[in-house]
Protein backbone atom coordinates (compact mmCIF):
# COMPACT_ATOMS: atom_id res chain seq x y z
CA UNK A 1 -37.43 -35.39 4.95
CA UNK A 2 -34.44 -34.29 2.58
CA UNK A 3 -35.24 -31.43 -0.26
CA UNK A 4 -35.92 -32.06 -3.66
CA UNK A 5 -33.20 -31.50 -6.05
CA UNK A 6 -34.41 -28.83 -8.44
CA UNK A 7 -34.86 -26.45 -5.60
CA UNK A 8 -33.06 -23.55 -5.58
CA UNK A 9 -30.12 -22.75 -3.36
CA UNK A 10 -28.72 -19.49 -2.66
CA UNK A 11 -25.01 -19.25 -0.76
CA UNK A 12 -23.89 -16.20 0.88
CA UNK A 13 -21.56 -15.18 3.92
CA UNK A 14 -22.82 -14.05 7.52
CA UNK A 15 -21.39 -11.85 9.57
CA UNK A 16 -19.06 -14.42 11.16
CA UNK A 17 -17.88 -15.24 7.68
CA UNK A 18 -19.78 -18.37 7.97
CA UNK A 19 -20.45 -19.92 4.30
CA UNK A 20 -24.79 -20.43 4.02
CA UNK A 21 -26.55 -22.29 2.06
CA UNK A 22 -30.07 -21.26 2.19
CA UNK A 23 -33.61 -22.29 0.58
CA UNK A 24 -34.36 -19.95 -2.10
CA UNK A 25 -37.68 -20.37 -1.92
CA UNK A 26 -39.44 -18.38 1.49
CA UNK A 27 -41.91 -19.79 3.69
CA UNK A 28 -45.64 -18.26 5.38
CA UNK A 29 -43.29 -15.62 7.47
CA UNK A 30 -40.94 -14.74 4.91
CA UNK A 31 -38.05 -16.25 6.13
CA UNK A 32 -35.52 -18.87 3.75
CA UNK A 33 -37.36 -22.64 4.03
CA UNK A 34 -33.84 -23.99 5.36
CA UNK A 35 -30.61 -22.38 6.03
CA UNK A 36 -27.45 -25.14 7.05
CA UNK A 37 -23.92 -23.64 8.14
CA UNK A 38 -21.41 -25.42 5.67
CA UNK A 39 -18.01 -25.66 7.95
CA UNK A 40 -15.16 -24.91 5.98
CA UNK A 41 -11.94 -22.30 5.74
CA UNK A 42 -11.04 -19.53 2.80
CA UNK A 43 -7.74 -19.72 1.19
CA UNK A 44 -6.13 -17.75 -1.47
CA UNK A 45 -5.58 -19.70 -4.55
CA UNK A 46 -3.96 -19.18 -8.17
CA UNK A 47 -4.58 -15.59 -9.87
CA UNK A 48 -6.18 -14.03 -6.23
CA UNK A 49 -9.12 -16.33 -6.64
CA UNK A 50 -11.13 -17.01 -3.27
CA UNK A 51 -11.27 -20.49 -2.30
CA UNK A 52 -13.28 -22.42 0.34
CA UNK A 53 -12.56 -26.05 1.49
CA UNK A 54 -15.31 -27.56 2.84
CA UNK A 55 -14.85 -29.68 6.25
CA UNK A 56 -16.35 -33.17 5.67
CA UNK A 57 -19.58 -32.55 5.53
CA UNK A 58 -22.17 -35.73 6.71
CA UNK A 59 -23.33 -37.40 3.50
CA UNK A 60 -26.74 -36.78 3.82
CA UNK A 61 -26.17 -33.03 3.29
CA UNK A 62 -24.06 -33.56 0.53
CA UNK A 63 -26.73 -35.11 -1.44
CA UNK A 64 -29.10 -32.58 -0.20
CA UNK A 65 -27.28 -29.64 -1.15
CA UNK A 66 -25.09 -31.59 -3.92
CA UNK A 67 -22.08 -29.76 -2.50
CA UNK A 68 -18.59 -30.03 -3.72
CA UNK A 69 -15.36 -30.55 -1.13
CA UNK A 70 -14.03 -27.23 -2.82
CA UNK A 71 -15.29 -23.72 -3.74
CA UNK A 72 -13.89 -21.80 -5.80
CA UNK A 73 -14.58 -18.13 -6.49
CA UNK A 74 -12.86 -15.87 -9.21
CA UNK A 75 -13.48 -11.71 -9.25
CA UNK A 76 -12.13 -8.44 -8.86
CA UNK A 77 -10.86 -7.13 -5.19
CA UNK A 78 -11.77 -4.15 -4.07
CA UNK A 79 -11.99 -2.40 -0.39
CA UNK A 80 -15.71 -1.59 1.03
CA UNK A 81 -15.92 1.89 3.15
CA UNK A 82 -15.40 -0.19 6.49
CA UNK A 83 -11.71 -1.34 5.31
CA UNK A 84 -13.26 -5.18 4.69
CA UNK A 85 -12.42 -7.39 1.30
CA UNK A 86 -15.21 -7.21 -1.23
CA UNK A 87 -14.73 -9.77 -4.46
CA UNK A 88 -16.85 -9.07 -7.13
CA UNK A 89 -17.89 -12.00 -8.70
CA UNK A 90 -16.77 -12.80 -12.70
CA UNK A 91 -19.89 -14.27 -14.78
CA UNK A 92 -20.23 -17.96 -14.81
CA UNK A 93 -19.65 -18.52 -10.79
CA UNK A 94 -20.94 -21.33 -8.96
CA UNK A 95 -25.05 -20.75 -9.15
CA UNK A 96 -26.83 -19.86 -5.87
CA UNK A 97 -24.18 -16.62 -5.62
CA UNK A 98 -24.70 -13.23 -5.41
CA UNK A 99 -22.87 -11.05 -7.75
CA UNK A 100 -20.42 -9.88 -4.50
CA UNK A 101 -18.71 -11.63 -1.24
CA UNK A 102 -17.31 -10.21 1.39
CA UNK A 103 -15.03 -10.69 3.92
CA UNK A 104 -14.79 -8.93 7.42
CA UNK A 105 -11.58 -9.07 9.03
CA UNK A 106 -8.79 -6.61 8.85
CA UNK A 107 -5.59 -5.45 6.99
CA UNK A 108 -2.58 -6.75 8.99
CA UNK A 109 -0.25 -5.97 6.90
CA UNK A 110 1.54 -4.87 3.77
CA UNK A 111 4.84 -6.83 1.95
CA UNK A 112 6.39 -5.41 -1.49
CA UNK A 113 4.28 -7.92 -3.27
CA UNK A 114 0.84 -8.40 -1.08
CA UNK A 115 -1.48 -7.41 1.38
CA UNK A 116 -2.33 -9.85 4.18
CA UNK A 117 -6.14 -9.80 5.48
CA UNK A 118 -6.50 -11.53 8.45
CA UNK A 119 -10.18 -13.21 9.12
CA UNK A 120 -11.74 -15.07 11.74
CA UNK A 121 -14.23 -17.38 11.55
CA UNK A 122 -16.93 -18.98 13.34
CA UNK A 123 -18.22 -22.55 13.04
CA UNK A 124 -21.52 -24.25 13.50
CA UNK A 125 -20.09 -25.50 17.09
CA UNK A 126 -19.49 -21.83 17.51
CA UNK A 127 -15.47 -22.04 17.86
CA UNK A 128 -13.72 -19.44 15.83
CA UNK A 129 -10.50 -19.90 13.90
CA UNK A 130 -8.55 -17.17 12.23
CA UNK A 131 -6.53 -17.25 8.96
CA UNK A 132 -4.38 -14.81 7.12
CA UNK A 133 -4.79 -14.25 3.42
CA UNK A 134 -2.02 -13.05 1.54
CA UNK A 135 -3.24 -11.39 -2.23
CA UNK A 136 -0.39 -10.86 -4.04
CA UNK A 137 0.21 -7.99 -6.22
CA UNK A 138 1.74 -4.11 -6.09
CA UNK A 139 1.08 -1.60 -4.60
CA UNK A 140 1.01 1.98 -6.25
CA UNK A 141 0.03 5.55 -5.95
CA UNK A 142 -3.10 7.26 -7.88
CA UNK A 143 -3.46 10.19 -9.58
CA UNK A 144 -4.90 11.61 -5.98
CA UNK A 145 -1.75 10.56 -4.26
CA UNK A 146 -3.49 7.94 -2.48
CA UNK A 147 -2.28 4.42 -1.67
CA UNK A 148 -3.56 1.56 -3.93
CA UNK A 149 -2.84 -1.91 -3.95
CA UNK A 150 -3.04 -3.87 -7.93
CA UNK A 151 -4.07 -7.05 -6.90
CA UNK A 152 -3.41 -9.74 -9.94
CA UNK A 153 -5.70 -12.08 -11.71
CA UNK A 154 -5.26 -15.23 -13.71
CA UNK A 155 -6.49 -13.11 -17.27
CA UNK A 156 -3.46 -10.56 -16.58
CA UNK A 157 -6.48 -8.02 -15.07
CA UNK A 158 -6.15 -6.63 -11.95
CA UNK A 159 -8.64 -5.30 -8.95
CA UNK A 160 -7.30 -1.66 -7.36
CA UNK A 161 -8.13 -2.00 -3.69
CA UNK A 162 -7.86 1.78 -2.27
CA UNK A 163 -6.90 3.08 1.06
CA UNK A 164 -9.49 5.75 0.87
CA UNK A 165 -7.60 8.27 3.93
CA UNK A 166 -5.10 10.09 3.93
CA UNK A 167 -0.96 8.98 5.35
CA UNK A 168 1.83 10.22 6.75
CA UNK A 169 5.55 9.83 8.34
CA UNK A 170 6.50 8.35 11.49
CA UNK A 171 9.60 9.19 13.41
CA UNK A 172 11.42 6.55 10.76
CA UNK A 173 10.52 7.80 7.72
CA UNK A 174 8.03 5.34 6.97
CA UNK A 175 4.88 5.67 5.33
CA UNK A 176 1.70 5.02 7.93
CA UNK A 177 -2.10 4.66 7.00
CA UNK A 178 -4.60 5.34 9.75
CA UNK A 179 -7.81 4.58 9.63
CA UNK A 180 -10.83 3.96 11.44
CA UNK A 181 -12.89 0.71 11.61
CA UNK A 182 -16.17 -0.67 12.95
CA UNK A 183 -15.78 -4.23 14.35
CA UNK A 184 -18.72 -5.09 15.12
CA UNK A 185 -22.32 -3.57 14.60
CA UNK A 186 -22.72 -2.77 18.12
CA UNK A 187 -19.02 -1.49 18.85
CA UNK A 188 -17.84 2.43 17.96
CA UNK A 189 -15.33 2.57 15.70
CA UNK A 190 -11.42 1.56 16.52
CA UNK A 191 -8.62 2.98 15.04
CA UNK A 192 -6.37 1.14 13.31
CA UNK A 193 -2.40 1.79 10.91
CA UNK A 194 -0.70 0.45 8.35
CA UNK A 195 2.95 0.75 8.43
CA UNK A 196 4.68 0.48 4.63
CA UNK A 197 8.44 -0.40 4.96
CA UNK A 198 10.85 1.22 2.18
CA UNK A 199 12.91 4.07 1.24
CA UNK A 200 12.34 7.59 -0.41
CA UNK A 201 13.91 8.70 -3.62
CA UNK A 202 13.98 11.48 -6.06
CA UNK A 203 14.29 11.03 -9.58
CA UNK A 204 11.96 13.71 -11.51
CA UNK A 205 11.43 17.21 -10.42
CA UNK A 206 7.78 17.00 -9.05
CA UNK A 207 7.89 13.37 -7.70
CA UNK A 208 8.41 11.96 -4.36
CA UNK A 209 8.80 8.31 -4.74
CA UNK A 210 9.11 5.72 -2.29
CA UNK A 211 10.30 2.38 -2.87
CA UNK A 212 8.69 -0.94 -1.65
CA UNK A 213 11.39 -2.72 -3.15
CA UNK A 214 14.49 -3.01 -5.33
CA UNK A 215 13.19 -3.83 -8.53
CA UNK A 216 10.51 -0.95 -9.44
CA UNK A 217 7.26 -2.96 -9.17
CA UNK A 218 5.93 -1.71 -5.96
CA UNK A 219 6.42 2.38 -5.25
CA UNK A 220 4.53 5.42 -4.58
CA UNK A 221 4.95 7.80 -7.40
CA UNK A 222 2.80 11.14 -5.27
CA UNK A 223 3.00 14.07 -7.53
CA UNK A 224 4.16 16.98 -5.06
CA UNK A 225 4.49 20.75 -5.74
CA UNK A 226 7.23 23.44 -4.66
CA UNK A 227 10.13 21.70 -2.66
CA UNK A 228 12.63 23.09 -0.43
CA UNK A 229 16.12 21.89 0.77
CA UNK A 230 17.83 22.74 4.55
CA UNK A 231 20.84 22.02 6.05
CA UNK A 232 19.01 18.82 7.74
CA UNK A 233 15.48 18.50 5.64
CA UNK A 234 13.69 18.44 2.46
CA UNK A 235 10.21 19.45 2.81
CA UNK A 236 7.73 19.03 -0.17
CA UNK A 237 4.06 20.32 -0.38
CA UNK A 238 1.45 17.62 -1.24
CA UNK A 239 -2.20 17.16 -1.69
CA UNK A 240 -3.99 13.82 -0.99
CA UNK A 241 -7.55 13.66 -2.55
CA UNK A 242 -10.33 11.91 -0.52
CA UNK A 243 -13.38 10.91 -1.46
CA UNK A 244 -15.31 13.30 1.41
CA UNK A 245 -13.33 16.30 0.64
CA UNK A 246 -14.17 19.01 -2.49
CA UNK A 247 -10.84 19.92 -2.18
CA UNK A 248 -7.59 18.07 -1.76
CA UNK A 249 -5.85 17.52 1.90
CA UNK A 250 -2.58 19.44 2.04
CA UNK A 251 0.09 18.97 3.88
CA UNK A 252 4.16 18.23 4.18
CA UNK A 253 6.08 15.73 3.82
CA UNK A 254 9.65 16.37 5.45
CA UNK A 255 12.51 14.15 5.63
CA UNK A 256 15.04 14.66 7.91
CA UNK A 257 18.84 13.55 7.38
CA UNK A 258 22.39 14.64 7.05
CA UNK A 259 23.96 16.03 3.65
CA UNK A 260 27.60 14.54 3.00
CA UNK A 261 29.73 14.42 -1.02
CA UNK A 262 31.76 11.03 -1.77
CA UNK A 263 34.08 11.43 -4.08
CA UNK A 264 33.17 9.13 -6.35
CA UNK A 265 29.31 8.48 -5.71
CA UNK A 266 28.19 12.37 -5.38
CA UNK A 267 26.10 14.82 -3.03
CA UNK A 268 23.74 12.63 -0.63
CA UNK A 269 20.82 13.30 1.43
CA UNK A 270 21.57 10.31 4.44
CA UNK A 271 18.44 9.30 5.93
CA UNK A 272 17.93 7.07 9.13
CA UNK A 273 15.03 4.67 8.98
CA UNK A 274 15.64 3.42 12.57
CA UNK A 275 16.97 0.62 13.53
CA UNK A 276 20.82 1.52 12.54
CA UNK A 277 19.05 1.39 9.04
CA UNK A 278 20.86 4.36 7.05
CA UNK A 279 19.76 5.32 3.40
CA UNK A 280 20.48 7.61 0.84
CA UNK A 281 19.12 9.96 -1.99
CA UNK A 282 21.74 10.48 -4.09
CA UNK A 283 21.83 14.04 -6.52
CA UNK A 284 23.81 15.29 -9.47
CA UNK A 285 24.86 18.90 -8.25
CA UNK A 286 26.16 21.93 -9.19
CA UNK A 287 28.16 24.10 -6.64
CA UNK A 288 28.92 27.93 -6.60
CA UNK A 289 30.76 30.07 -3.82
CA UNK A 290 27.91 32.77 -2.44
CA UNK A 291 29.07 35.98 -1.82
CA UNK A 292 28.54 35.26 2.17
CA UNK A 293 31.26 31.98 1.77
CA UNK A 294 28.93 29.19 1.54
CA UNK A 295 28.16 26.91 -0.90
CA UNK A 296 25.40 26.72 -3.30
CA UNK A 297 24.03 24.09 -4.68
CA UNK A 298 21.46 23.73 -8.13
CA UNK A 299 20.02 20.19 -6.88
CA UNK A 300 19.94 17.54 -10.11
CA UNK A 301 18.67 14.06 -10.72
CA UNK A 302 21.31 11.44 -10.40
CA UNK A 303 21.48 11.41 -14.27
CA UNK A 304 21.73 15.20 -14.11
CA UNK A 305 18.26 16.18 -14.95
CA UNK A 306 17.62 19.77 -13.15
CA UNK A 307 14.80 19.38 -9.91
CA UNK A 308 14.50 22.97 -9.53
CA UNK A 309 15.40 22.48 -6.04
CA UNK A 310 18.32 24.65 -4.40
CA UNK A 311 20.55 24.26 -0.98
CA UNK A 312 22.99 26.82 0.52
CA UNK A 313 25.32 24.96 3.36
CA UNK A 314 28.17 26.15 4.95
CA UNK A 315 31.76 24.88 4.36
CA UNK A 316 31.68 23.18 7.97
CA UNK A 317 28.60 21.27 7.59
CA UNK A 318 30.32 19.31 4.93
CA UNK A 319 33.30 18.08 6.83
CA UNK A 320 36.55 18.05 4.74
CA UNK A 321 34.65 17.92 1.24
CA UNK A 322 33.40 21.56 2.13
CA UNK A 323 36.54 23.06 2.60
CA UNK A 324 38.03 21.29 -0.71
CA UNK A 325 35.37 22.72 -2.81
CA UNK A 326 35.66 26.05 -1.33
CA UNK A 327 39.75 25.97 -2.68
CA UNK A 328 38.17 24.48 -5.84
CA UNK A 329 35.61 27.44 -6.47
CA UNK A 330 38.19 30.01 -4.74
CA UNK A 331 40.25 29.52 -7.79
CA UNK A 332 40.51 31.81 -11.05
CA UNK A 333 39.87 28.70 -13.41
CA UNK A 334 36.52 27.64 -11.31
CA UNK A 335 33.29 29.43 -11.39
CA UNK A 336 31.22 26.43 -10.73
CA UNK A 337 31.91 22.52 -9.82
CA UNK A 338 29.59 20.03 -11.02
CA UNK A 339 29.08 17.06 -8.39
CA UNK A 340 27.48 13.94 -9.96
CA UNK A 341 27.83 9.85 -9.92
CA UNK A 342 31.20 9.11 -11.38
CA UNK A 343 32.66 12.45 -11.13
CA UNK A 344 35.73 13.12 -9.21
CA UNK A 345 36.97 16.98 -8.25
């Protein structure tokens, strides 16, 4: 015997992410009157929304449960403690939902404009099925120097979804998140990383910035403290605040290169991020002679802005352009030589 109309249904998500459609009313024991498995798949639609296409259900449960071929869900993203998507839901949402979804699956991986969520999905047959999501958006450092992704909406809003632990380098120079992650209530927890792909830069004294991309919409601004400059390293001091310490993590972050001057570019920091992949941080300079015959250098922004960052090398270490500036400063006329983008010597 089918339902009446009027009574109330409540959706929500099981643990297979599984779309339910349940009785709200309860029976004798407690338990939901009726509870039907609606077969479907999430996709990502316009502005981040969260939409699921229902597979041809039989037509008597569409009149039962009056239930459209499409859902669609608009919210904020966020990140629950386990590393799973959590949309909060706007006002006006389909009725029968709760004021939050969410997805289990797992962060896969991280383009200059998205994060990709894959989830799996079982049916009422009890196959599974896994999709990837793609939200698109930038990612971005916090005030805490932790790694946040801005994930859009159609209003111009955005959702912050926060990778709550702490990073670090790998061999390449590459940013990698580690976290761990239960996958199941019965399992322990696994560890899993997130590997960012980009390049490091410095353009203000006290910022560390790496790129995600070429046109400044995705990069990590982290706010750093005293620097220091080697003949193959720059080290900077940095705290990460997470949520379960009082007190800021600290700890380095070194990058490891080669220093060479181009004539007409300037004084660069070479950096390998594998793969025969070679890139460069690029400084405005200016070089005395030490009293020991090596050179000094007063490290400056590209546009010339001081870093308060210094570097004493030896002539060698710069090939040919070492022993050129060490005639240049060696003369009378020269008590310093200022190395910058555009300048020639």
């Amino acid at each position: 015997m089918l339902k009446k109309k009027t009574e109330k249904l409540i959706y929500e998500l099981d643990p297979h992410n599984r779309l339910i459609a349940g009785s709200g009313a309860k029976s004798s024991t407690g338990l939901p009157r009726f509870r039907y498995v609606i077969d479907g798949e999430f996709k990502i639609g316009r502005g981040n929304s969260l939409v699921y296409h229902v597979k041809s259900p039989s037509r008597s449960l569409s009149r039962q449960l009056n239930l459209p071929y499409q859902l669609k869900l608009r919210g904020t993203w966020s990140l629950t403690q386990n590393h799973d998507l959590k949309l909060t839901l706007d006002k006006c949402q389909l009725r029968g939902f709760r004021n939050e979804v969410v997805l289990k699956g797992e962060i896969i991986g991280a383009e200059s404009d998205a994060l990709l969520f894959s989830v799996t999905q079982k049916t009422a047959d009890e196959t599974t099925s896994t999709r990837i999501l793609r939200l698109e958006g930038a990612w971005q450092a916090d005030k805490n120097n932790r790694l946040t992704f801005k994930a859009e909406k159609e209003n111009g809003k955005y959702g912050t979804l926060t990778l709550e632990g702490a990073w670090e380098l790998n061999k390449n120079h590459q940013i990698v998140y580690k976290y761990k992650k239960s996958l199941s209530k019965s399992s322990g927890k696994t560890e899993k990383s997130l590997s960012f792909n980009g390049f490091w830069n410095i353009a203000e004294k006290n910022i560390l910035t790496y790129h995600l991309d070429f046109i400044n919409r995705s990069l990590f601004n982290f706010r750093v403290g005293c620097g220091c400059a080697d003949k193959d390293s720059i080290k900077y001091e940095i705290g990460i605040g997470l949520e379960n310490r009082k007190r800021p993590l600290r700890q380095y972050v070194i990058l490891y290169g080669k220093w060479n001057i181009k004539r007409r570019v300037g004084l660069i920091f070479e950096i390998s991020y594998g793969k025969d992949q070679i890139g460069g941080i690029v400084f405005g300079a200016e070089a005395r002679l030490t009293p020991d015959a090596k050179i000094e250098f007063d490290l400056k922004t590209e546009s010339g802005k001081p870093l308060s960052l210094f570097l004493a090398l030896s002539k060698t270490i710069l090939n040919g352009a070492g022993e050129l500036y060490s005639k240049a400063l060696f003369s009378e006329k020269e008590k310093a030589v200022y190395i910058g983008a555009g300048f020639t010597w």
